[in-house]
C-alpha atoms as a PDB file:
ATOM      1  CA  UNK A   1     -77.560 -60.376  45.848  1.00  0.00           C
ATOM      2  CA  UNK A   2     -74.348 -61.782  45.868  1.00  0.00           C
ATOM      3  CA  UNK A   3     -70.579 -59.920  45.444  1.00  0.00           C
ATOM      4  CA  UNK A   4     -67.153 -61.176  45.384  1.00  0.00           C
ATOM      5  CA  UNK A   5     -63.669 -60.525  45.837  1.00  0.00           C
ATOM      6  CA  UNK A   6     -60.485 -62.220  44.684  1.00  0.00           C
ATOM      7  CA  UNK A   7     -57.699 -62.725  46.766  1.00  0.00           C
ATOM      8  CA  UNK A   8     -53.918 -62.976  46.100  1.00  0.00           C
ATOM      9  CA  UNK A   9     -53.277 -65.621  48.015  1.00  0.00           C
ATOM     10  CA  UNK A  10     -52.204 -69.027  46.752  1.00  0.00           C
ATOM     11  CA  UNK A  11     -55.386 -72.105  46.882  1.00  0.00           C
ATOM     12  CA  UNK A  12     -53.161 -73.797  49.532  1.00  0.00           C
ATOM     13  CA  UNK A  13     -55.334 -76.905  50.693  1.00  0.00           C
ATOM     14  CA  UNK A  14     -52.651 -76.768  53.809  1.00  0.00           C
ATOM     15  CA  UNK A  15     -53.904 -73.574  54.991  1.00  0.00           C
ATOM     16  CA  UNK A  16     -56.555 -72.182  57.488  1.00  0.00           C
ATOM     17  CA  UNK A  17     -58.684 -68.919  56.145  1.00  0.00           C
ATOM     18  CA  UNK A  18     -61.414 -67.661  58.125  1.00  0.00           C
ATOM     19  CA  UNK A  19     -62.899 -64.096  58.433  1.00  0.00           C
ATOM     20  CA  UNK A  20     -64.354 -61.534  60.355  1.00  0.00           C
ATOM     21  CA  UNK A  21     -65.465 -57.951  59.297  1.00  0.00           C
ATOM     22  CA  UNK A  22     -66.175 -54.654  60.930  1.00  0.00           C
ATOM     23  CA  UNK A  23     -69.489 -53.869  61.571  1.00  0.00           C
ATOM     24  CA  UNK A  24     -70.538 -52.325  58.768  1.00  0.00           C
ATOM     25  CA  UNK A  25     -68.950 -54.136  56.831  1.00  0.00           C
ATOM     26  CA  UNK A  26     -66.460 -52.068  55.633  1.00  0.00           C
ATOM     27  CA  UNK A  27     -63.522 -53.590  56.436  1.00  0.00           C
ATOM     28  CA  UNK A  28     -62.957 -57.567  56.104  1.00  0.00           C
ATOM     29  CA  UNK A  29     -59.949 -59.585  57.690  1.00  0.00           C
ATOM     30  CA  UNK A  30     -58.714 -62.656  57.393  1.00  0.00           C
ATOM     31  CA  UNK A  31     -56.292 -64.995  58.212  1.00  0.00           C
ATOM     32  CA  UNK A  32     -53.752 -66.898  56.158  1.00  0.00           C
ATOM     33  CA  UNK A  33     -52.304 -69.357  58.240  1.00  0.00           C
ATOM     34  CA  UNK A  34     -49.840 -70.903  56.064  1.00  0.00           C
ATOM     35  CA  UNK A  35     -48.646 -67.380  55.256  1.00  0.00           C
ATOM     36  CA  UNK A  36     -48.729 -66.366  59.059  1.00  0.00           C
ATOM     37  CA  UNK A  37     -50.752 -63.114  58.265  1.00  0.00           C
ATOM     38  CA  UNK A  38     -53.738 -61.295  58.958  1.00  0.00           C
ATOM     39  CA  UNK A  39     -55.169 -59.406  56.216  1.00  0.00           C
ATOM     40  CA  UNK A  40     -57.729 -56.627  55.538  1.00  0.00           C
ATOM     41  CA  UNK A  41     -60.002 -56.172  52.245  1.00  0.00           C
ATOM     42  CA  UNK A  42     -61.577 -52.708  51.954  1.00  0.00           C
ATOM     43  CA  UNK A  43     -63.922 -53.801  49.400  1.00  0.00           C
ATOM     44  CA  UNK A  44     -65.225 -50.273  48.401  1.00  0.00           C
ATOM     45  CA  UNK A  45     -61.574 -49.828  47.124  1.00  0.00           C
ATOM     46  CA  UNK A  46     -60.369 -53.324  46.876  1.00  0.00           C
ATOM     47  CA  UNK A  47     -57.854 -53.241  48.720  1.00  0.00           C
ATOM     48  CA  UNK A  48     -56.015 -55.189  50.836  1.00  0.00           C
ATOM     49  CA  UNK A  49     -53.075 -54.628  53.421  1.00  0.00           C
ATOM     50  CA  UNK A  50     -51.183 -57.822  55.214  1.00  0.00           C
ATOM     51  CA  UNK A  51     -49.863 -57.901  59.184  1.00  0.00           C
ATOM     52  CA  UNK A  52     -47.044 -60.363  59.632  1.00  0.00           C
ATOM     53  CA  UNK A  53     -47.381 -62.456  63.025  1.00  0.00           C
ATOM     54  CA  UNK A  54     -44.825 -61.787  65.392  1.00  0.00           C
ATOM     55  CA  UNK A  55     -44.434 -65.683  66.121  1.00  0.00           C
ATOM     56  CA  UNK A  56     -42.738 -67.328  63.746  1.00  0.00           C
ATOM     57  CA  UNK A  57     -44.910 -70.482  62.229  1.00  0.00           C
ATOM     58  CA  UNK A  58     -48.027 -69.829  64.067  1.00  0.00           C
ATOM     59  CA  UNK A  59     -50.769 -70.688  62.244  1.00  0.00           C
ATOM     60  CA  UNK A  60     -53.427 -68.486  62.824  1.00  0.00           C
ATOM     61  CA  UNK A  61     -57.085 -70.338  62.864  1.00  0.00           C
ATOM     62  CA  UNK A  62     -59.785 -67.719  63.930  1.00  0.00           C
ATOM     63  CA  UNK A  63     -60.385 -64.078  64.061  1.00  0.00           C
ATOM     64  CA  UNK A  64     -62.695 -61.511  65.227  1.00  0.00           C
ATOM     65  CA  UNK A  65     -63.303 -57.876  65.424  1.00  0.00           C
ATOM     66  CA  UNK A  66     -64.004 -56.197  68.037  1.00  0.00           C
ATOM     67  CA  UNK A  67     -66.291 -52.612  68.779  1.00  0.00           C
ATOM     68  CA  UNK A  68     -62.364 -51.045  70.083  1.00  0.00           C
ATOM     69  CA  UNK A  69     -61.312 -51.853  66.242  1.00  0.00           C
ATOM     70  CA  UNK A  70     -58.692 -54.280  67.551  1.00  0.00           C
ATOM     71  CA  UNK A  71     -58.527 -57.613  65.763  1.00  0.00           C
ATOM     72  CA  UNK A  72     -58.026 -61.044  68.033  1.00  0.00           C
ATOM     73  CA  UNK A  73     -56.653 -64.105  66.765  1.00  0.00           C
ATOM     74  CA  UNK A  74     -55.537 -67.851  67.774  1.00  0.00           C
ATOM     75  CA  UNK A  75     -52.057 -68.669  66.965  1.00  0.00           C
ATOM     76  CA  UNK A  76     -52.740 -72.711  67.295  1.00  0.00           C
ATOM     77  CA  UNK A  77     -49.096 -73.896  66.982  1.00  0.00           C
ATOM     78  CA  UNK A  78     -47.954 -71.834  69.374  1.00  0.00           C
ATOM     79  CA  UNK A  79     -50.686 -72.229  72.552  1.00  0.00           C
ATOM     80  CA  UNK A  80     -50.911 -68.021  72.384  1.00  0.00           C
ATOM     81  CA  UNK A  81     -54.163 -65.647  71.413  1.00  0.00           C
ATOM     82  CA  UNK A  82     -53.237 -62.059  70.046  1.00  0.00           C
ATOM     83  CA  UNK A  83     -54.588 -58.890  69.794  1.00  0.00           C
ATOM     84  CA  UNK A  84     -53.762 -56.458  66.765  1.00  0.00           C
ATOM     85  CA  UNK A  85     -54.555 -52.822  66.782  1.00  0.00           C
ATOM     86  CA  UNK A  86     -54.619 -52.109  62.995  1.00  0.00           C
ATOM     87  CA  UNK A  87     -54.288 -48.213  63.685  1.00  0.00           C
ATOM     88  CA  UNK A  88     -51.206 -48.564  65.445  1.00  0.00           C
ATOM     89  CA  UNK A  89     -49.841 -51.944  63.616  1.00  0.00           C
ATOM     90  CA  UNK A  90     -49.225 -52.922  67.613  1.00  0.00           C
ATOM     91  CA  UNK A  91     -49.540 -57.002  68.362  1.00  0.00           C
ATOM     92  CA  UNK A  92     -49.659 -57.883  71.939  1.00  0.00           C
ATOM     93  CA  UNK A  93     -49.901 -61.981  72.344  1.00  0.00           C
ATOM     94  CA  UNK A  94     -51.020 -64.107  75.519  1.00  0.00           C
ATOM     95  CA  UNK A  95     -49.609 -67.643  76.031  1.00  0.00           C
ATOM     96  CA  UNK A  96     -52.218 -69.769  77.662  1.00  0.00           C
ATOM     97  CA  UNK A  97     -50.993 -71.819  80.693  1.00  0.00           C
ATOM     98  CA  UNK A  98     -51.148 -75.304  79.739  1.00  0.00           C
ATOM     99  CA  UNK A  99     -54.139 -77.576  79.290  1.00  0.00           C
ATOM    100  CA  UNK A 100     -55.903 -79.150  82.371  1.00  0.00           C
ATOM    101  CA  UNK A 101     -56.644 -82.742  82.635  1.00  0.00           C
ATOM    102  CA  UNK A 102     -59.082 -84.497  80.363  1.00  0.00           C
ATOM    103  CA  UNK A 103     -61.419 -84.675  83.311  1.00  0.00           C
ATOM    104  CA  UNK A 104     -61.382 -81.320  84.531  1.00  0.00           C
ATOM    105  CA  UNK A 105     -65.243 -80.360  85.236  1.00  0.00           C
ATOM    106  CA  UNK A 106     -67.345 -77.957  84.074  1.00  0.00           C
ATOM    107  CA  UNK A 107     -66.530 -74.340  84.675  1.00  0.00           C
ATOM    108  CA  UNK A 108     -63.304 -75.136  86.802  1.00  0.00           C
ATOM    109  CA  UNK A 109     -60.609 -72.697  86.179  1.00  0.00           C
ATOM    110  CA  UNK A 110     -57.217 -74.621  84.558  1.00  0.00           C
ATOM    111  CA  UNK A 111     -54.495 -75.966  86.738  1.00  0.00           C
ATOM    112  CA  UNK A 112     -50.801 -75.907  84.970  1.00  0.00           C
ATOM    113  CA  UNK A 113     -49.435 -79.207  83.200  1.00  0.00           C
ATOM    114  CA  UNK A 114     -47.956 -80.660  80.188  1.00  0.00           C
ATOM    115  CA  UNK A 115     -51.082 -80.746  78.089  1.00  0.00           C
ATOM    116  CA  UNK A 116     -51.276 -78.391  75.324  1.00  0.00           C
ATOM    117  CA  UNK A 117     -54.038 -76.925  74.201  1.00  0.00           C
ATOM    118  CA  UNK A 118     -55.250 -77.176  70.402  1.00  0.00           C
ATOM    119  CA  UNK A 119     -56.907 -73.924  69.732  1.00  0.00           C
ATOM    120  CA  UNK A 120     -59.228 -73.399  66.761  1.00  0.00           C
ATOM    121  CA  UNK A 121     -61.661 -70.917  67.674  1.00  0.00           C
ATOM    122  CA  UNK A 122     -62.489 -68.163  69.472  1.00  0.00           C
ATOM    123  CA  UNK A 123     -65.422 -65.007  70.197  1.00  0.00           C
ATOM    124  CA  UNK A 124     -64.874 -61.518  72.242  1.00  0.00           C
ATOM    125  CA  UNK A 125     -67.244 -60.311  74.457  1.00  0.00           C
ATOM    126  CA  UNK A 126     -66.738 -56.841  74.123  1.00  0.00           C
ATOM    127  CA  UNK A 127     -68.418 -56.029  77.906  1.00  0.00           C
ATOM    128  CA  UNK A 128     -66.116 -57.533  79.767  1.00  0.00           C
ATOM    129  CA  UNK A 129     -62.794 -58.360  77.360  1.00  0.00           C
ATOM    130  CA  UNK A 130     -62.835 -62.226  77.922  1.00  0.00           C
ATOM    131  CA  UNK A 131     -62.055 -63.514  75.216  1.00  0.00           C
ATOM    132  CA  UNK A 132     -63.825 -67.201  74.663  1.00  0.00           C
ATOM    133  CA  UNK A 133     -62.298 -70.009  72.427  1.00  0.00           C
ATOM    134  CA  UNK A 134     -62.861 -73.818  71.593  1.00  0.00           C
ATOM    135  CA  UNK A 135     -59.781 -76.647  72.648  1.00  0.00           C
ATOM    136  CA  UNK A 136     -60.723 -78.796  69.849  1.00  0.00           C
ATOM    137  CA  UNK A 137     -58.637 -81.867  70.899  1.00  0.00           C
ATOM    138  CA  UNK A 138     -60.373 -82.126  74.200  1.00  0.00           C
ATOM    139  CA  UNK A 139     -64.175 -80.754  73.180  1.00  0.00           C
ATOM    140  CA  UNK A 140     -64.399 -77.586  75.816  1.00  0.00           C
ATOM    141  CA  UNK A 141     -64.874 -74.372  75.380  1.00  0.00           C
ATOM    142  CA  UNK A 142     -62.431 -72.359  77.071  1.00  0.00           C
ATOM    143  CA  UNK A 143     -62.728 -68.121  78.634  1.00  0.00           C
ATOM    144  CA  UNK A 144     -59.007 -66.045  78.945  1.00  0.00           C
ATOM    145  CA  UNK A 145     -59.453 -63.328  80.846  1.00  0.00           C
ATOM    146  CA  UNK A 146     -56.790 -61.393  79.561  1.00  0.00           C
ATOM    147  CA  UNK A 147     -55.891 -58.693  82.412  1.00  0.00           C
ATOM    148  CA  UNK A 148     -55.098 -61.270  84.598  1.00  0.00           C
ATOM    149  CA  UNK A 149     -54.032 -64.263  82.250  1.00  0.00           C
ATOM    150  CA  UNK A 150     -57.084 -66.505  84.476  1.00  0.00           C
ATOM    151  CA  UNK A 151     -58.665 -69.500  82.066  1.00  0.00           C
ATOM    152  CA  UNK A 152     -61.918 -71.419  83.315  1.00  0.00           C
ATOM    153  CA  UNK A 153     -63.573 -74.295  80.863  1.00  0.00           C
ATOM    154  CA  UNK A 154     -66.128 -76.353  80.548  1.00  0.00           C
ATOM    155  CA  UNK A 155     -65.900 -79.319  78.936  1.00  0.00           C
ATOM    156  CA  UNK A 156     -68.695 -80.685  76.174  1.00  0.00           C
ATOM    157  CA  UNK A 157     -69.541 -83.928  76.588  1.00  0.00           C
ATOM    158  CA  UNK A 158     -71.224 -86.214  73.800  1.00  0.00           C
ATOM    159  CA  UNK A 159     -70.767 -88.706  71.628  1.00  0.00           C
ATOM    160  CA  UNK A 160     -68.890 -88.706  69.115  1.00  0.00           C
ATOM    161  CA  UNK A 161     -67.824 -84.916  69.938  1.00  0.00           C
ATOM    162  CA  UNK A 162     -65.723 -82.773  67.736  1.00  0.00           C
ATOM    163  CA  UNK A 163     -66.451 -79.140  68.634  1.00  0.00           C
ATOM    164  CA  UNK A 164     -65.280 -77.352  65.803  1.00  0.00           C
ATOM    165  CA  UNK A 165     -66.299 -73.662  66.086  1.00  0.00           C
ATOM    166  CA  UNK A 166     -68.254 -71.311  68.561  1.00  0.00           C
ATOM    167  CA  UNK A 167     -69.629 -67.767  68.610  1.00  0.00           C
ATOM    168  CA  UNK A 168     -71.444 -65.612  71.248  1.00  0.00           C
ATOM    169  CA  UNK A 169     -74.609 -65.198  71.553  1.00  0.00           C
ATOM    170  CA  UNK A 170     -76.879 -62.040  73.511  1.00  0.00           C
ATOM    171  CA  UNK A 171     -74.712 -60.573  76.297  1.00  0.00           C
ATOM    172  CA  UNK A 172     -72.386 -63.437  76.190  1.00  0.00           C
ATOM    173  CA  UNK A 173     -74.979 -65.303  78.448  1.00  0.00           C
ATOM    174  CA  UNK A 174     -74.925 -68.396  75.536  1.00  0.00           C
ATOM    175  CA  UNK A 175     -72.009 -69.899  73.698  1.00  0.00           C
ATOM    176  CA  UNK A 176     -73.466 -71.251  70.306  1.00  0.00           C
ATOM    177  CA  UNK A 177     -70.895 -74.164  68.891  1.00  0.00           C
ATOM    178  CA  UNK A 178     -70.434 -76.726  66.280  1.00  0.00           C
ATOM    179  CA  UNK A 179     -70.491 -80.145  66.800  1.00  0.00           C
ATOM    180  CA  UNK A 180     -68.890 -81.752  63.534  1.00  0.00           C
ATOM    181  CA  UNK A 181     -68.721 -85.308  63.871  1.00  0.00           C
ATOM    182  CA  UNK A 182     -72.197 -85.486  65.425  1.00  0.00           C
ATOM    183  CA  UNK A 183     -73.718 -83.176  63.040  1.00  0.00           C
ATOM    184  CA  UNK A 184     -75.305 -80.590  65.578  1.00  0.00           C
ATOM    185  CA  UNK A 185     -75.520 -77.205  66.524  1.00  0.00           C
ATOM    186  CA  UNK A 186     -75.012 -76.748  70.516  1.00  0.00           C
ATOM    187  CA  UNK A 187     -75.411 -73.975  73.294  1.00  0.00           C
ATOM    188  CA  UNK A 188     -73.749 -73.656  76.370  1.00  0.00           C
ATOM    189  CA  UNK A 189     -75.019 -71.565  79.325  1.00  0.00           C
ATOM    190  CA  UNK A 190     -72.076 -70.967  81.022  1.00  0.00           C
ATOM    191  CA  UNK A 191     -74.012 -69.524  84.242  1.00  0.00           C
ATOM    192  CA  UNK A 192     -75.991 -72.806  84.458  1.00  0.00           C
ATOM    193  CA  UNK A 193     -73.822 -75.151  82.647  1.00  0.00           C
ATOM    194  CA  UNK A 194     -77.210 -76.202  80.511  1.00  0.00           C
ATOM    195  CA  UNK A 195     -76.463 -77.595  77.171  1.00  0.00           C
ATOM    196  CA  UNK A 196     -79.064 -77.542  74.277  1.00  0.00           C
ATOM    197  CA  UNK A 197     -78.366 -79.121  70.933  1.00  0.00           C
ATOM    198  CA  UNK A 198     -80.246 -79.228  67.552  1.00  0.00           C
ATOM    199  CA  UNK A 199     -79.778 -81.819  65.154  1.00  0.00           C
ATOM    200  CA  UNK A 200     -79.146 -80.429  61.227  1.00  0.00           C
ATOM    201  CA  UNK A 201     -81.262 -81.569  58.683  1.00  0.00           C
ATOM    202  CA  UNK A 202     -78.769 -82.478  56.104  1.00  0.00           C
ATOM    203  CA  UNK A 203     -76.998 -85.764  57.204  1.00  0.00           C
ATOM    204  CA  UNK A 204     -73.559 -86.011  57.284  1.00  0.00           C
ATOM    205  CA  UNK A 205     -72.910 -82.309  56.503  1.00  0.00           C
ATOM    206  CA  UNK A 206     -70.165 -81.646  59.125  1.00  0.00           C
ATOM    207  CA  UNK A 207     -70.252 -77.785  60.330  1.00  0.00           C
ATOM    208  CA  UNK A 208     -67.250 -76.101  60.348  1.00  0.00           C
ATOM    209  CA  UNK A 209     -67.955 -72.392  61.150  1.00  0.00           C
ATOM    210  CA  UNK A 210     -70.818 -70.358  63.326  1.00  0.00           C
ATOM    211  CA  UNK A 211     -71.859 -66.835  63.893  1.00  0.00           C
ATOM    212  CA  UNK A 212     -74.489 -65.442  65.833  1.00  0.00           C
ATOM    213  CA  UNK A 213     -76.494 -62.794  64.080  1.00  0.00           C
ATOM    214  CA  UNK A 214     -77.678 -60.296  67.496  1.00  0.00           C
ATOM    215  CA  UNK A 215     -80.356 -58.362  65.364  1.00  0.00           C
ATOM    216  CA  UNK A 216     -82.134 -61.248  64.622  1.00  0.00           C
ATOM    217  CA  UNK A 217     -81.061 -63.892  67.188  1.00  0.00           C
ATOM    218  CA  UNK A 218     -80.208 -66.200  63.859  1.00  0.00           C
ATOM    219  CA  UNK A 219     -77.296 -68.645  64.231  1.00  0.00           C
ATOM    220  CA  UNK A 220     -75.622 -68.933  60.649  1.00  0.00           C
ATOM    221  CA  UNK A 221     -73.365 -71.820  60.369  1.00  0.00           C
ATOM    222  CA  UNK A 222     -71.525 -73.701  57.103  1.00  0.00           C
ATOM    223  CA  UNK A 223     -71.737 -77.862  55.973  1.00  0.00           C
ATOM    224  CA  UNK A 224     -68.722 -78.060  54.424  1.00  0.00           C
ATOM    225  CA  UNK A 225     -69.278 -81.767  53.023  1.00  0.00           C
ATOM    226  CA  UNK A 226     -72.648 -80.228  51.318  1.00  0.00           C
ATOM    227  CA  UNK A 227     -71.829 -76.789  50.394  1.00  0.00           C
ATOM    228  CA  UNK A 228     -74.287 -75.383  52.049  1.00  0.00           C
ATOM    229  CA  UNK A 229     -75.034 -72.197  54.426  1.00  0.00           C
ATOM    230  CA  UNK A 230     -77.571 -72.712  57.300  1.00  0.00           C
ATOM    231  CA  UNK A 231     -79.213 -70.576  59.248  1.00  0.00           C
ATOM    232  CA  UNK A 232     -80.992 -71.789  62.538  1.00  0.00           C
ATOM    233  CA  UNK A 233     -84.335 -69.728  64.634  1.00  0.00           C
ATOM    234  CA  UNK A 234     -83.472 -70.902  67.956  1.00  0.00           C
ATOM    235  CA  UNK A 235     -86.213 -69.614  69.453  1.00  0.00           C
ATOM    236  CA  UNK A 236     -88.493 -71.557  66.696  1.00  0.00           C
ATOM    237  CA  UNK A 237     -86.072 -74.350  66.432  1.00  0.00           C
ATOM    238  CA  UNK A 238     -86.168 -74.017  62.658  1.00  0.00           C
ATOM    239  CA  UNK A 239     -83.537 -74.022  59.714  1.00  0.00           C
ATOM    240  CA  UNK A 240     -83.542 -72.875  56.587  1.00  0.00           C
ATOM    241  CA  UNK A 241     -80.574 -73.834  54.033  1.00  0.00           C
ATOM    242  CA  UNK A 242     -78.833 -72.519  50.960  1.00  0.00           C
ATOM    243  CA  UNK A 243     -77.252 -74.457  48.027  1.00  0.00           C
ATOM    244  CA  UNK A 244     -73.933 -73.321  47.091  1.00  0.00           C
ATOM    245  CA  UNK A 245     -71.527 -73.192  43.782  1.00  0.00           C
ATOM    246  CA  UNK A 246     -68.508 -73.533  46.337  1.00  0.00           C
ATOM    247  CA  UNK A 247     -67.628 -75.041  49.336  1.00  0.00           C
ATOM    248  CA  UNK A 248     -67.703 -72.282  52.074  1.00  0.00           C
ATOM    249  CA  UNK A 249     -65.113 -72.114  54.581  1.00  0.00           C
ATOM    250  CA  UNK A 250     -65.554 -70.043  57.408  1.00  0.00           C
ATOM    251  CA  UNK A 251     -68.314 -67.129  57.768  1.00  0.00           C
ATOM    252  CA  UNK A 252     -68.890 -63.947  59.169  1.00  0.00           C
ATOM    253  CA  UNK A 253     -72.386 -61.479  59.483  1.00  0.00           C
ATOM    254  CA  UNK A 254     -71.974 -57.937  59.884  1.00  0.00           C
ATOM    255  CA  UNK A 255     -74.725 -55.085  61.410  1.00  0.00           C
ATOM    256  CA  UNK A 256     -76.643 -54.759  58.659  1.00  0.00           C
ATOM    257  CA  UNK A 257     -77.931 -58.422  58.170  1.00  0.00           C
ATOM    258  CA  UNK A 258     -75.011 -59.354  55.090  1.00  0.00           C
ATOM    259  CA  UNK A 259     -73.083 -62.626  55.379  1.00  0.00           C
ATOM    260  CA  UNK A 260     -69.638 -63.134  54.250  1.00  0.00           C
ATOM    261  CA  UNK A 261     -67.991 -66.274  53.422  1.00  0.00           C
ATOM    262  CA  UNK A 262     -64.411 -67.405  52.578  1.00  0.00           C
ATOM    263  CA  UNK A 263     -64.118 -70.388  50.118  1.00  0.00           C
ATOM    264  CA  UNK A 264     -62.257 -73.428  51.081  1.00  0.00           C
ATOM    265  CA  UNK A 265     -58.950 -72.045  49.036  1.00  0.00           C
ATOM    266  CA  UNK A 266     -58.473 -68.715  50.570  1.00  0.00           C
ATOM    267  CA  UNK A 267     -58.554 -67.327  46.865  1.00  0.00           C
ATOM    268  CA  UNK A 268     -62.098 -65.311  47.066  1.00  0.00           C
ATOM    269  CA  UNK A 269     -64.112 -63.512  49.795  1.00  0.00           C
ATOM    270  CA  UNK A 270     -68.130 -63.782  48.927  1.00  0.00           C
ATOM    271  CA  UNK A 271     -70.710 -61.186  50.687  1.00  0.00           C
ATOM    272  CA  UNK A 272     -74.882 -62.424  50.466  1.00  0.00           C
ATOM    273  CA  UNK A 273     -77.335 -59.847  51.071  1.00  0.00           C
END
């Protein structure tokens, strides 16, 4: 079954939208980047409330919820990731140090330089608070821990690499991600730096967004060139794909098994159960 839900927000090719909802699905956000807001669709009620971004020109580029109720976010023109509590309409923001060499190694914690980091995605692990992201210009995965401000990485090395997106998987003991450029779905153990990647079946179809499903161990990821969901059984090491109207943008699965998507434009939020 499939539901959707307009949004009044311009089809601006020049922005970022992606999504994340509560867990039961009762509350979606979502990011205009162009706009520098987050926003929040009630869809019982349709409707939808906007948080400006206390940093001017931001961009916002990922988003998730989190068990507290607060909302995290990138803000990738300005090297910071931000917390808002919708309750209290507080935003607190973190400005990452800057980026460590190109040949930092695996799981070393960053040194201070003039490299900036190019944020574009991140995951909360709810145990502890880190909150994990992707440096897309330099293909690691990077872990803030935000109490006391300390980054570590590791760095993904393949060819032809363009990590894209990431998302947790059980305990926070895997880091699913999406290579785009070489079409493949990765994991990263961060305890034992062990990389495992699966090649997609549709050539060419670049993935741009992943979510682990934690009921069903599923990894649910888009390929936008083939407007297409996926859905990979690690465990089995099989897919299974679905054909889209639309080109999906960014996607988000909430506790009772239902996947969201955002189209390309920003103009319409999509739930499949």
């Amino acid at each position: 079954m499939i539901k959707s839900w307009a949004l009044p927000v311009p089809g601006n090719q020049d922005s970022n939208f992606a999504i994340t909802s509560s867990f039961s699905g009762n509350e979606i956000y979502f990011v205009d980047s162009s706009a520098n807001k987050i926003g929040r669709l009630i869809p019982q009620t349709n409707t939808i409330t906007y948080w400006d971004l206390p940093t001017a020109n931001s961009f916002p580029t990922s988003i998730e919820y989190t068990p507290s109720g607060s909302i995290y976010y990138i803000d990738s023109n300005s090297n910071k990731i931000g917390r808002l509590v919708p309750e209290t309409n507080t935003i607190t923001e973190w400005n990452l140090p800057s980026n460590s060499s190109s040949n930092s190694t695996v799981g070393n914690n960053s040194g201070i330089n003039d490299n900036i980091r190019q944020l574009s995605s991140l995951s909360v692990d709810a145990s502890t608070g880190s909150v994990y992201f992707v440096e897309s210009n330099t293909n690691k995965i990077g872990r803030l821990a935000p109490e006391t401000n300390t980054i570590t990485e590791w760095t993904i090395q393949s060819n032809g690499t363009r990590v894209q997106s990431m998302t947790l998987g059980f305990g926070g003991n895997e880091i699913y991600f999406v290579d785009s450029s070489a079409n493949k779905i990765g994991r990263l153990a961060p305890t034992t730096n062990l990389i495992t990647q699966w090649d997609l079946p549709t050539a060419n179809s670049f993935p741009t967004s992943v979510k682990f499903d934690p009921s069903t161990g599923s990894v649910y990821f888009v390929e936008s060139n083939t407007n297409k969901i996926g859905r990979l059984l690690p465990f089995y090491n099989e897919f299974t794909e679905w054909s889209l109207q639309e080109k999906p943008y960014n996607i988000e699965i909430d506790s009772s098994g239902s996947l969201h998507y955002i189209v390309e434009n920003g103009t319409k939020i999509v739930r499949m159960d």
